[in-house]
Protein backbone atom coordinates (compact mmCIF):
# COMPACT_ATOMS: atom_id res chain seq x y z
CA UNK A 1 -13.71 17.68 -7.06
CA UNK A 2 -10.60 17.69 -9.22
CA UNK A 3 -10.23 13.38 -8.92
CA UNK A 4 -10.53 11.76 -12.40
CA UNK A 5 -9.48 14.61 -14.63
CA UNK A 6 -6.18 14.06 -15.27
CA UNK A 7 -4.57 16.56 -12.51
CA UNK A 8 -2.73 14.77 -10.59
CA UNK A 9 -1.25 12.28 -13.48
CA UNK A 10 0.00 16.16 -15.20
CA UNK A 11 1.49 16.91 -12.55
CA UNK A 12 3.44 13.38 -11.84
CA UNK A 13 4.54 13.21 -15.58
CA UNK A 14 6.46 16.91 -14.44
CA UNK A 15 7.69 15.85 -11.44
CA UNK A 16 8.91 12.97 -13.34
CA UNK A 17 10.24 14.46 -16.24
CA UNK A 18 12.18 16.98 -13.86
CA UNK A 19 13.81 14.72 -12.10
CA UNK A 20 14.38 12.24 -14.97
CA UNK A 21 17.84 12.33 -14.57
CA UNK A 22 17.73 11.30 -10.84
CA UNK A 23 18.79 7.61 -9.93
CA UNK A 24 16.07 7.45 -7.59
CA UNK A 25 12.81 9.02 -6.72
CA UNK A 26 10.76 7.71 -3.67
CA UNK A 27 7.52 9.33 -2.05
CA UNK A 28 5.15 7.30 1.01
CA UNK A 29 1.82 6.72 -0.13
CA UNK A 30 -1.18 5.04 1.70
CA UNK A 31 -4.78 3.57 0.74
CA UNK A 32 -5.90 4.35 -2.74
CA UNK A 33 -3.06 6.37 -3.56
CA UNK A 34 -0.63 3.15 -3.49
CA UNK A 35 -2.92 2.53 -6.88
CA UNK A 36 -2.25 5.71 -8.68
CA UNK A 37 1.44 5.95 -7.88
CA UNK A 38 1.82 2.10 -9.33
CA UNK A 39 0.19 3.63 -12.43
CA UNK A 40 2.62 6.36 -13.27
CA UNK A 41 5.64 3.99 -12.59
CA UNK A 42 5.87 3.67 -9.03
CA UNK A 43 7.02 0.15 -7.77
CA UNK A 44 7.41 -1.11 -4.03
CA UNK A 45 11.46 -1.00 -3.10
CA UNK A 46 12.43 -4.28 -2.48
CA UNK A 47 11.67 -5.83 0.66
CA UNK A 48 11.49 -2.37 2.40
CA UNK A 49 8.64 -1.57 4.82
CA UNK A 50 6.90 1.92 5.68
CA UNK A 51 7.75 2.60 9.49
CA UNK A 52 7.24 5.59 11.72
CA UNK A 53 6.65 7.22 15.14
CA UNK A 54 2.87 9.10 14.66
CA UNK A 55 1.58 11.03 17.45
CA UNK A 56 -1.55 11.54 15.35
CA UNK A 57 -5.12 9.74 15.32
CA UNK A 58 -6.58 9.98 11.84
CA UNK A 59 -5.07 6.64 10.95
């Protein structure tokens, strides 16, 4: 209900500035996440690729 208002970009712009003085900050994101994170400065590292072992089946 909260999507579009501004929530979660106020609370990346914290994160961010708290850890402003960190060489690196990473996080995983899927689907239409990978969108927002581009937006508030997130880039794709390199050539690396998302792998894991997932005993789940919601994806």
């Amino acid at each position: 209900m909260a999507q579009g208002l501004g929530v979660g970009r106020r609370m990346m712009a914290a994160m961010l500035e708290k850890y402003a003085g960190f060489h690196q900050q990473m996080l995983t994101a899927d689907g239409k996440a990978i969108e927002f994170y581009e937006s508030v400065g997130f880039v794709r590292a390199g050539k690396t690729e998302p792998m894991w072992i997932y005993a789940g089946d919601e994806h």
